[in-house]
N, C-alpha and C. Protein backbone atom coordinates (compact mmCIF):
# COMPACT_ATOMS: atom_id res chain seq x y z
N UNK A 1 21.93 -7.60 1.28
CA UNK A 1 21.74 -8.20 -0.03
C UNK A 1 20.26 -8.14 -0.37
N UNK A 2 19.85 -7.82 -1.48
CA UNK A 2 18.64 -8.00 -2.09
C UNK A 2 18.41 -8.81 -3.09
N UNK A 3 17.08 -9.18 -3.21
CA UNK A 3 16.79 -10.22 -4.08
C UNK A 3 16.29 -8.91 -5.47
N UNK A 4 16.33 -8.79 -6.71
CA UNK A 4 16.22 -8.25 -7.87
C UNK A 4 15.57 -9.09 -9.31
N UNK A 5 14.28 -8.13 -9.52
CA UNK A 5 14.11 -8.70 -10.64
C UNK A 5 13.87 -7.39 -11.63
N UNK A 6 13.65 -7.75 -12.93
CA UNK A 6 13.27 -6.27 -13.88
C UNK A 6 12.37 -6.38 -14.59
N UNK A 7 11.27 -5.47 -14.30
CA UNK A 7 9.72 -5.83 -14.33
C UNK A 7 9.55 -4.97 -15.88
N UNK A 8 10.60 -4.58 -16.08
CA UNK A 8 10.66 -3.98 -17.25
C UNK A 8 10.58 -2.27 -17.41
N UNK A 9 10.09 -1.38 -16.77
CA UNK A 9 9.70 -0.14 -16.09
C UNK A 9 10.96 0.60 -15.11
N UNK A 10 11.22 -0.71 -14.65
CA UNK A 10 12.16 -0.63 -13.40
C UNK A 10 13.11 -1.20 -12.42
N UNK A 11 13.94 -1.69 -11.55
CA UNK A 11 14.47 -2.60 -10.96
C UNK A 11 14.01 -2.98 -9.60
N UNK A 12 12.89 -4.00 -9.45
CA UNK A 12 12.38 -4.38 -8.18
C UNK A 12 12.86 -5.10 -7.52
N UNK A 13 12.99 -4.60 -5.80
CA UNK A 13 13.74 -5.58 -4.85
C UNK A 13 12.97 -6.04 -3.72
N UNK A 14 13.09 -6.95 -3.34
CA UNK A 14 12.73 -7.41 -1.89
C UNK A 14 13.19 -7.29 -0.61
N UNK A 15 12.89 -6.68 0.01
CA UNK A 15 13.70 -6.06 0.97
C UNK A 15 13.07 -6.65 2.38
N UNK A 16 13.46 -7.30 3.46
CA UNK A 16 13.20 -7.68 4.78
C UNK A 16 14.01 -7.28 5.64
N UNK A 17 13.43 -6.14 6.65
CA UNK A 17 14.29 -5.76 7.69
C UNK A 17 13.69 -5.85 8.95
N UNK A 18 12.36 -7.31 9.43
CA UNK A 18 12.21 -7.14 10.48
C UNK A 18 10.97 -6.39 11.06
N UNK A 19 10.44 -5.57 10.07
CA UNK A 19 9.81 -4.67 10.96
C UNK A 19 8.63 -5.86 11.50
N UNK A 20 7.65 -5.16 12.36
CA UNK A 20 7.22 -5.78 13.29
C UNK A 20 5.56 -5.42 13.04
N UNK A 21 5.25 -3.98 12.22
CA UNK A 21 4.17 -3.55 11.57
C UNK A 21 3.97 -2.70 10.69
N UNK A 22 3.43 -2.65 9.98
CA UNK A 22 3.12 -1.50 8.90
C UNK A 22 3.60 -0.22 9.37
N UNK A 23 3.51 0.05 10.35
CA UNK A 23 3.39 1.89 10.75
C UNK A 23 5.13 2.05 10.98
N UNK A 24 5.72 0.95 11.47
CA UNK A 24 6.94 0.79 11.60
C UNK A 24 7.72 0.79 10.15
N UNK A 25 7.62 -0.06 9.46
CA UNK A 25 7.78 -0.22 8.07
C UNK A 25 7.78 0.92 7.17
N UNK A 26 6.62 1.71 6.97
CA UNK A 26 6.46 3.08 6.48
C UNK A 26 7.25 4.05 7.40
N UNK A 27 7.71 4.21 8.47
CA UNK A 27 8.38 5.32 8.79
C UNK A 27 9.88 4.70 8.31
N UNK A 28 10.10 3.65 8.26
CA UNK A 28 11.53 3.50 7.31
C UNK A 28 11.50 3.86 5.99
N UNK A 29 10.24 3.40 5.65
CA UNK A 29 9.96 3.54 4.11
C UNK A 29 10.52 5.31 3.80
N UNK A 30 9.80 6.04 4.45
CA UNK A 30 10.51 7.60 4.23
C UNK A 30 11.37 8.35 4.35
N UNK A 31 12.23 7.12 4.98
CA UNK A 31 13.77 7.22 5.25
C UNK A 31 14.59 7.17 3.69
N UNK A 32 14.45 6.36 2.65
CA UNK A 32 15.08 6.16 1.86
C UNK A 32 15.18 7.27 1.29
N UNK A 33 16.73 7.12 0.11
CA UNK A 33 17.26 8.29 -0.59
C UNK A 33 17.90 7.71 -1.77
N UNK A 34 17.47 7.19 -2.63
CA UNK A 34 15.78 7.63 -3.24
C UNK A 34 14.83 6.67 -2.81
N UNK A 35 13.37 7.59 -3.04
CA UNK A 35 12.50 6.82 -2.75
C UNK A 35 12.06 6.19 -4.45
N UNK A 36 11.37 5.40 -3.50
CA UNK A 36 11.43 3.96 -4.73
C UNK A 36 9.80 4.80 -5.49
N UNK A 37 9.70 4.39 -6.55
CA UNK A 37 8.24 4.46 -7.43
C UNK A 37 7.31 3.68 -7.38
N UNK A 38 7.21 2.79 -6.38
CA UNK A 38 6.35 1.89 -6.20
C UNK A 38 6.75 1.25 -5.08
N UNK A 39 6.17 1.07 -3.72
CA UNK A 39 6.51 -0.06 -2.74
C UNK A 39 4.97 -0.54 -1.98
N UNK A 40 4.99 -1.16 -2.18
CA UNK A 40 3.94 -1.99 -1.12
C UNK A 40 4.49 -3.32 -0.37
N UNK A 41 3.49 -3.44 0.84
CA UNK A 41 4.44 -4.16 1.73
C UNK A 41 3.53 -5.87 1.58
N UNK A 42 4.41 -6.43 2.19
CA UNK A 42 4.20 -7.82 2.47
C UNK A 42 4.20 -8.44 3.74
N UNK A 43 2.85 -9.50 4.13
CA UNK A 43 3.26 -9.89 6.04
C UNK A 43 3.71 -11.03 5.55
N UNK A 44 4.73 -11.46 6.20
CA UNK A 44 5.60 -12.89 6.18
C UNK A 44 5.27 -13.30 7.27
N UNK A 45 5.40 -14.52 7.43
CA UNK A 45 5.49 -15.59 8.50
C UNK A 45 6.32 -16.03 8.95
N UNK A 46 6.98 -16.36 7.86
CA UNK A 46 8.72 -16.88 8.62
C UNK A 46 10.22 -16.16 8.37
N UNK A 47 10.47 -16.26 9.37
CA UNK A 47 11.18 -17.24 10.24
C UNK A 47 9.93 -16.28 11.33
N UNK A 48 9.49 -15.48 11.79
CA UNK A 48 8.54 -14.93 12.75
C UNK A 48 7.65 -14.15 11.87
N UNK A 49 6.57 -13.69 12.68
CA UNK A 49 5.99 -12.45 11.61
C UNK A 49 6.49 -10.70 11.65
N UNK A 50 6.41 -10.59 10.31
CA UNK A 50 6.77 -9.19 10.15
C UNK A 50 6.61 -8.32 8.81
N UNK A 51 6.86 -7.51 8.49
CA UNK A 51 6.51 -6.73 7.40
C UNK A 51 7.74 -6.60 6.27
N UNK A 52 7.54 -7.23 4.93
CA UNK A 52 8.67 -7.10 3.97
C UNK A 52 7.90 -6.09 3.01
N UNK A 53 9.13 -5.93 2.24
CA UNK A 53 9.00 -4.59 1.28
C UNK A 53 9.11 -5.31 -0.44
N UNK A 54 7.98 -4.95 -1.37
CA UNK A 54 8.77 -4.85 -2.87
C UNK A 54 8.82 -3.62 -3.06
N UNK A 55 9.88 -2.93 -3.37
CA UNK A 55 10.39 -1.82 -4.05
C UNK A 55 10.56 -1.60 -5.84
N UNK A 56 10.01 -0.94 -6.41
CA UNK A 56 10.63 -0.39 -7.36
C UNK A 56 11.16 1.25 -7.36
N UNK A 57 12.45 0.99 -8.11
CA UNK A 57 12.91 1.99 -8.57
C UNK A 57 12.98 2.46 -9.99
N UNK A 58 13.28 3.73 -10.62
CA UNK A 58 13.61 3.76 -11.38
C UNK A 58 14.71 4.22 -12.58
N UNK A 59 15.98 3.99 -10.97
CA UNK A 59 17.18 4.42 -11.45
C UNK A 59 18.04 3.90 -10.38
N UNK A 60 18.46 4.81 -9.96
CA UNK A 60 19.23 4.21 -9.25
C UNK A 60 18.92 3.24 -7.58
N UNK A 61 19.00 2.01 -7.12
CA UNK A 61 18.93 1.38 -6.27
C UNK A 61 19.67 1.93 -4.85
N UNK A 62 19.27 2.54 -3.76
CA UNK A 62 20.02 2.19 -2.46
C UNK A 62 21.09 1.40 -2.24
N UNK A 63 21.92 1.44 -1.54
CA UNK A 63 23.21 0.36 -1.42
C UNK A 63 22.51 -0.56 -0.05
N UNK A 64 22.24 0.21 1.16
CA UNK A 64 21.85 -0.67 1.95
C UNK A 64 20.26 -0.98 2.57
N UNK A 65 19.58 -2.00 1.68
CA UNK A 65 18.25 -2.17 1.90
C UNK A 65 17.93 -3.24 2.61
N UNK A 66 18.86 -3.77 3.09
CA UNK A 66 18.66 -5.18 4.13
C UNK A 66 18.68 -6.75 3.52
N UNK A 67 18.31 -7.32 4.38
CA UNK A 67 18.09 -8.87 3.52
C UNK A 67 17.22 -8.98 2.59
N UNK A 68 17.33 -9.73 1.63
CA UNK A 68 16.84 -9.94 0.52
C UNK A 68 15.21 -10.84 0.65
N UNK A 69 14.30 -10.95 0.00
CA UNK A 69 13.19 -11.45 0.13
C UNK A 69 12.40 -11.77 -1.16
N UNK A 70 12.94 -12.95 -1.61
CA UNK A 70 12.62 -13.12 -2.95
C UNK A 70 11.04 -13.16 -3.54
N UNK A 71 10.60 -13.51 -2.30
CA UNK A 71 8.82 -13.76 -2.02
C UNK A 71 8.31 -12.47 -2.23
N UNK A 72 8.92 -11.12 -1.48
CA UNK A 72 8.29 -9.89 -2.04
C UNK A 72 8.40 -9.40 -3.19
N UNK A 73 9.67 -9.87 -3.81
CA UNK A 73 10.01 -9.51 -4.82
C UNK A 73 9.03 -10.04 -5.79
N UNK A 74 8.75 -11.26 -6.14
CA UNK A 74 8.42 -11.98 -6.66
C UNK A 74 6.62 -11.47 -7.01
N UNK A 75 5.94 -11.15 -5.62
CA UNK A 75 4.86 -10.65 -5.25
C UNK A 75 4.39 -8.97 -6.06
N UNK A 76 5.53 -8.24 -6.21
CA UNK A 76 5.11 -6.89 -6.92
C UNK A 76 4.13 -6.66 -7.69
N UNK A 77 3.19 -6.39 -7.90
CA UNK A 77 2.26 -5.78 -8.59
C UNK A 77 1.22 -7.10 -8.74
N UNK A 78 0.89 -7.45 -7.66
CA UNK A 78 0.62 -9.10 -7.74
C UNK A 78 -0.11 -9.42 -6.73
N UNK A 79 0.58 -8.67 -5.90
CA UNK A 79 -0.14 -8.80 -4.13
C UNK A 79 0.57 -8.17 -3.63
N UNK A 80 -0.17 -7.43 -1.58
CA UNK A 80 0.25 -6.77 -0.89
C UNK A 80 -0.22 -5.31 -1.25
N UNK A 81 -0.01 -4.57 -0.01
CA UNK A 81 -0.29 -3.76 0.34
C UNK A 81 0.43 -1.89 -0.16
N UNK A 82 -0.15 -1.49 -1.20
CA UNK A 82 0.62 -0.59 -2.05
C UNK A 82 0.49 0.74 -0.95
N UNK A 83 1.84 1.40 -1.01
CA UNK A 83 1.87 2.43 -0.34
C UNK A 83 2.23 3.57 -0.92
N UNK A 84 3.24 3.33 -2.07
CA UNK A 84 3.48 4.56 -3.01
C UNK A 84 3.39 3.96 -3.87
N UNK A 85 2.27 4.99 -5.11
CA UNK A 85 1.52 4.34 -6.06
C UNK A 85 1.75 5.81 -7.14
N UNK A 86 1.13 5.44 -8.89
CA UNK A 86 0.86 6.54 -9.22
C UNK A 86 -0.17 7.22 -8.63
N UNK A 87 -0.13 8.91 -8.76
CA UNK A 87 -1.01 9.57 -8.03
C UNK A 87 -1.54 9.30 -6.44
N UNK A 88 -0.55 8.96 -5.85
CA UNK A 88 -1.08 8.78 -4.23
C UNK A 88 -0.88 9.98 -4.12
N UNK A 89 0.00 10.74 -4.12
CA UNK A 89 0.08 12.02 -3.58
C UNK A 89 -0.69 13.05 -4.19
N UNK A 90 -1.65 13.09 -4.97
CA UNK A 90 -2.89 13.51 -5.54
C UNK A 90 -4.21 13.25 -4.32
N UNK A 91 -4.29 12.32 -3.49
CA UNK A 91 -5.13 11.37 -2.43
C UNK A 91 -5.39 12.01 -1.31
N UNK A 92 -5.70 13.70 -1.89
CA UNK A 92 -5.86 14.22 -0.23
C UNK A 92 -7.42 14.83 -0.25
N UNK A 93 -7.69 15.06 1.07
CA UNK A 93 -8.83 15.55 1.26
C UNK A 93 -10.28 14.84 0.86
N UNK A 94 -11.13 15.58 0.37
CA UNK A 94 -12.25 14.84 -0.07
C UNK A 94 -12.38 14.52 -1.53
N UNK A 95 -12.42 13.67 -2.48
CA UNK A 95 -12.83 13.53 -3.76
C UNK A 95 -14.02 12.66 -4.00
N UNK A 96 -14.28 12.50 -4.79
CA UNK A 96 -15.31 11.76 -5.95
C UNK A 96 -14.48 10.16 -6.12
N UNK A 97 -15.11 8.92 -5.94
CA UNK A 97 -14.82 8.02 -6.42
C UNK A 97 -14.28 7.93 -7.55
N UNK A 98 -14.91 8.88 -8.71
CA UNK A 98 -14.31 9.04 -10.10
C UNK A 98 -12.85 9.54 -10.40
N UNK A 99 -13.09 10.79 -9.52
CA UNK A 99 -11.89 11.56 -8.89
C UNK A 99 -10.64 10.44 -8.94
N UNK A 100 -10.78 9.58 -7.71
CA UNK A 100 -9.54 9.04 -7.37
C UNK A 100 -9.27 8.31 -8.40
N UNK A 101 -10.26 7.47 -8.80
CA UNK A 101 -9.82 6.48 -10.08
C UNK A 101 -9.21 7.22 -11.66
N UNK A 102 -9.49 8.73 -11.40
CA UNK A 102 -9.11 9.12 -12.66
C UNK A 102 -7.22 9.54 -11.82
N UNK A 103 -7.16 10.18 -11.00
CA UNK A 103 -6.02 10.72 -10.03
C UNK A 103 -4.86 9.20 -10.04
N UNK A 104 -5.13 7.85 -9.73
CA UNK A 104 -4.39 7.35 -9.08
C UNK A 104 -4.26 6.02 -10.02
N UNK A 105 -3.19 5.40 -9.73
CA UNK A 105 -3.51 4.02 -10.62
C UNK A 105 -4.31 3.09 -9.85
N UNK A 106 -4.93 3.54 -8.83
CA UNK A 106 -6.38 2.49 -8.38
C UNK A 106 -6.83 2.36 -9.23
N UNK A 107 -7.18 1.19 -9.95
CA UNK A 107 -8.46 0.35 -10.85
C UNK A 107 -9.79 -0.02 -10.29
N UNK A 108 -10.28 -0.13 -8.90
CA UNK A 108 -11.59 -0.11 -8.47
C UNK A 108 -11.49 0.12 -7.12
N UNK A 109 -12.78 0.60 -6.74
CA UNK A 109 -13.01 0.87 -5.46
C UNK A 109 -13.98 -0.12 -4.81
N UNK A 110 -14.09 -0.60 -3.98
CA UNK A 110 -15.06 -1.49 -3.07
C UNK A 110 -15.51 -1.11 -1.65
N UNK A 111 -17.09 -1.15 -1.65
CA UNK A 111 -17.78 -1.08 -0.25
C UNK A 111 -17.53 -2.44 0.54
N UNK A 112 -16.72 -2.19 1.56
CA UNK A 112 -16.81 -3.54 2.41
C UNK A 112 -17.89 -4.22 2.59
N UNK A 113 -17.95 -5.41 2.34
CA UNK A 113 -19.08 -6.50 2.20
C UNK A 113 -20.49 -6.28 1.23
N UNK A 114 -19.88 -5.37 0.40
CA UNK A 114 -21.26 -4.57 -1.00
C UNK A 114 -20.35 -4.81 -2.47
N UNK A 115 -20.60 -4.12 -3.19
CA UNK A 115 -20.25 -3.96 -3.97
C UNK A 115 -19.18 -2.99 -4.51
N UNK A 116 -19.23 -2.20 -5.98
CA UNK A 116 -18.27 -1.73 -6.30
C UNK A 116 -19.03 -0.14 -5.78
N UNK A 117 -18.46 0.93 -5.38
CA UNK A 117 -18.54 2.29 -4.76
C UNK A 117 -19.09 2.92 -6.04
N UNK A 118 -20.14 4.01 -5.68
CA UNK A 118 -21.07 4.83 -6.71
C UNK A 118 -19.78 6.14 -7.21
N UNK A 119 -19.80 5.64 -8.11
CA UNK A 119 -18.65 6.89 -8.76
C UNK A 119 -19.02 8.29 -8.30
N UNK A 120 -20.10 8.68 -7.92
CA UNK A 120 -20.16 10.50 -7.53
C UNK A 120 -20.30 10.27 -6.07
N UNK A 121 -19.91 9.25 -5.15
CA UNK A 121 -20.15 9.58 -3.63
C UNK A 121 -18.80 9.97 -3.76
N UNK A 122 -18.62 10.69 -2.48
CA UNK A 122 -17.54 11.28 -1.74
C UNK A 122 -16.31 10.74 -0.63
N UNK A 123 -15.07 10.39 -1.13
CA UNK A 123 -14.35 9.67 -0.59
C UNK A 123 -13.62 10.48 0.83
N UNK A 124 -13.67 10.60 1.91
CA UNK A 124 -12.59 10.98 2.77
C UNK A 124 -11.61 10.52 2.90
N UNK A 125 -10.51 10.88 2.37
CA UNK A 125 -9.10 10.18 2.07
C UNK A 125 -8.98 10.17 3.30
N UNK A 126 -8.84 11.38 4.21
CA UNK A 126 -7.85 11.44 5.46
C UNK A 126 -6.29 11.35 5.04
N UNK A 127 -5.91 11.77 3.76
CA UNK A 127 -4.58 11.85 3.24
C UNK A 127 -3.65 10.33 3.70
N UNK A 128 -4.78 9.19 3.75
CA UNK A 128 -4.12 7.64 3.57
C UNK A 128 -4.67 6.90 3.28
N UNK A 129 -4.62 6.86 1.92
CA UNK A 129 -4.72 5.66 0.73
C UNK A 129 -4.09 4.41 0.84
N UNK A 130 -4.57 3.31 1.07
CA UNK A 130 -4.16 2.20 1.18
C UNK A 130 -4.55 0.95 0.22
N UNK A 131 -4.50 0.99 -0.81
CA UNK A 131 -5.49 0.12 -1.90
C UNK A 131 -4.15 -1.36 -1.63
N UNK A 132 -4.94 -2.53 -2.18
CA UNK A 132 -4.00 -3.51 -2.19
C UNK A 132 -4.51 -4.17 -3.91
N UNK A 133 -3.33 -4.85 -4.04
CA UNK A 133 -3.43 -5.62 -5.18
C UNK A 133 -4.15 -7.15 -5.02
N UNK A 134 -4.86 -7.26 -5.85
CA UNK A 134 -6.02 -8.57 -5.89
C UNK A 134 -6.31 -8.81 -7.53
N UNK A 135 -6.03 -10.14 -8.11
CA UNK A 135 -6.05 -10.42 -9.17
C UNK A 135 -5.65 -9.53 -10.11
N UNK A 136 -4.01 -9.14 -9.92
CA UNK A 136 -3.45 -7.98 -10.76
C UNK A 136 -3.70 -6.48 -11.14
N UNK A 137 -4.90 -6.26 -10.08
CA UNK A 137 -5.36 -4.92 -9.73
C UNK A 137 -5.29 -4.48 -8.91
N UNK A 138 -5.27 -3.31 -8.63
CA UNK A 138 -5.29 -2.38 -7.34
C UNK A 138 -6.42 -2.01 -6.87
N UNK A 139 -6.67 -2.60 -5.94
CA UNK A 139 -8.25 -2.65 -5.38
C UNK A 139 -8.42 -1.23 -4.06
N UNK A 140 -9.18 -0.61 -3.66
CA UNK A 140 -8.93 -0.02 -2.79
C UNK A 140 -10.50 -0.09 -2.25
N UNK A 141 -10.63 -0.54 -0.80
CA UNK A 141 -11.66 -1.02 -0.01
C UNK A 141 -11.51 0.20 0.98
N UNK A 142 -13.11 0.43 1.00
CA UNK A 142 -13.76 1.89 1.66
C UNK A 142 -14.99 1.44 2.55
N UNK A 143 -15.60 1.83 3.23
CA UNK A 143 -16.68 1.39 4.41
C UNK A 143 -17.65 3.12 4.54
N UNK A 144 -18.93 2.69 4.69
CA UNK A 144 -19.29 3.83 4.92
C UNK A 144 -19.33 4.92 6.27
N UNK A 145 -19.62 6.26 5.85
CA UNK A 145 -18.54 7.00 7.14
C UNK A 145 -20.38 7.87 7.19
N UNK A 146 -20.27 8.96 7.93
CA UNK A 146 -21.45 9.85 8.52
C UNK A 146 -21.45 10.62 7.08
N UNK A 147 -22.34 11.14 6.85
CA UNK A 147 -23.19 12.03 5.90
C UNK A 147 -22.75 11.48 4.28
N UNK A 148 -23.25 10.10 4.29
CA UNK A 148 -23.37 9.36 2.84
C UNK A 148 -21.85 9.12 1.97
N UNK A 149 -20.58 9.66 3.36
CA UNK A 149 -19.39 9.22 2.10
C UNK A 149 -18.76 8.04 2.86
N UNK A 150 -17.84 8.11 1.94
CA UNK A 150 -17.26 6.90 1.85
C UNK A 150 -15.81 7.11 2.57
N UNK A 151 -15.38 6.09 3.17
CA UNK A 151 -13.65 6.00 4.28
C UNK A 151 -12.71 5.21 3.95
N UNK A 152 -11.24 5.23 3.73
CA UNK A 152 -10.49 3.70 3.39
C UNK A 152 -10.78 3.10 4.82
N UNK A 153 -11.00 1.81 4.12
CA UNK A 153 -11.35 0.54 5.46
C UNK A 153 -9.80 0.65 6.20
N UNK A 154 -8.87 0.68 5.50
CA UNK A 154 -7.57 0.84 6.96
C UNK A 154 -7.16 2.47 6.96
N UNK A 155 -7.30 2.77 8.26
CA UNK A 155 -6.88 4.32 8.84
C UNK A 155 -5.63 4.23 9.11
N UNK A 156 -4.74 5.61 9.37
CA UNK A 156 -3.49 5.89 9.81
C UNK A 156 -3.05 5.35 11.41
N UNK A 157 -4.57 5.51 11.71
CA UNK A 157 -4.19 4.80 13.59
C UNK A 157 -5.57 3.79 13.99
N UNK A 158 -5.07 2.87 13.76
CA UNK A 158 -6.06 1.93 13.53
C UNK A 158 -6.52 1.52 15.71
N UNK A 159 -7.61 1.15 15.71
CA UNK A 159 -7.94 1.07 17.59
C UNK A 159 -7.23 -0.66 17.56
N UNK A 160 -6.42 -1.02 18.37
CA UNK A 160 -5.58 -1.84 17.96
C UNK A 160 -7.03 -3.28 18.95
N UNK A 161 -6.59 -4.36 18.41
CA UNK A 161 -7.55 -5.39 18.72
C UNK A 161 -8.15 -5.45 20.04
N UNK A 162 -9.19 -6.03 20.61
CA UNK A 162 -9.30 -5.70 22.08
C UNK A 162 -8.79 -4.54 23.00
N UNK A 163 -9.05 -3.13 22.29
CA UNK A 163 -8.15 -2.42 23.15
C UNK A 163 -9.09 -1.88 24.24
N UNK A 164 -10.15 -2.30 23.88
CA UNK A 164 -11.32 -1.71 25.34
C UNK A 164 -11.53 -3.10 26.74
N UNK A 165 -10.70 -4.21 26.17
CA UNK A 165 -11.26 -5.42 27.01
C UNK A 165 -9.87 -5.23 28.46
N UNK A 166 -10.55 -5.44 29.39
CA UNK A 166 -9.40 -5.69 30.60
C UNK A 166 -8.53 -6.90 30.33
């Protein structure tokens, strides 16, 4: 069962199946048939922690998307973590800050703990875009990398917490 609302564009659902992390979550995510036009994820707390989904579509809905999650639903374009966006799949290789913001529905870019990113530096996608929503925008946070460009602050394989400590 899913929780459903209509954002007007499309039919958004909330979907909770458990997963346990993002990387888990997205390899389901590419499972679907159809894929949705918009999903970014959500960390819940309860009943344990784990990763929920808002989905939009813009036709037809999946039959089996799991338990319902009215909180993600509710959350769409609002908060959480966007994974298929307009123009993500435009998000490869190296571009221009300008670049992406003209390419993607990202609305700003941010230097971790600076300011907003110089529109002609050079972004290394690494082909994973991860922008999140913050005060009804799509924010996408970058850190600086070797020879003056710019990196998304979350990578595809992130060094997981203490992984050098005995």
């Amino acid at each position: 069962m899913t929780s459903a609302v209509d954002p007007g564009d499309g039919t958004v659902v909330g979907v909770t199946l458990g997963h346990p992390d993002t990387a888990t979550a997205e390899h389901w995510l590419a499972s679907l048939d159809p894929a949705p036009i918009h999903a970014c994820t959500h960390l819940v707390s309860s009943p344990r922690p784990h990763v929920a989904w808002s989905l939009e579509f813009s036709g037809i809905v999946p039959a089996a998307l799991g338990d319902s999650s009215a909180s993600a639903a509710a959350a769409h374009g609002v908060s959480g973590r966007a994974v298929i966006y307009p123009g993500v799949d435009k998000l490869v290789g190296d571009l221009t800050v300008a670049s992406v913001l003209a390419l993607s529905a990202i609305d700003a870019i941010e230097v971790l703990g600076g300011g907003p990113a110089d529109r002609d530096t050079t972004l290394q996608t690494n082909n994973f875009v991860r922008p999140v929503w913050r005060d009804g925008r799509l924010i996408l946070t970058v850190m600086p990398a070797a020879g003056g460009k710019l990196v998304p602050f979350e990578n595809r394989h992130p060094t997981p917490c203490c992984a050098d400590h005995a």
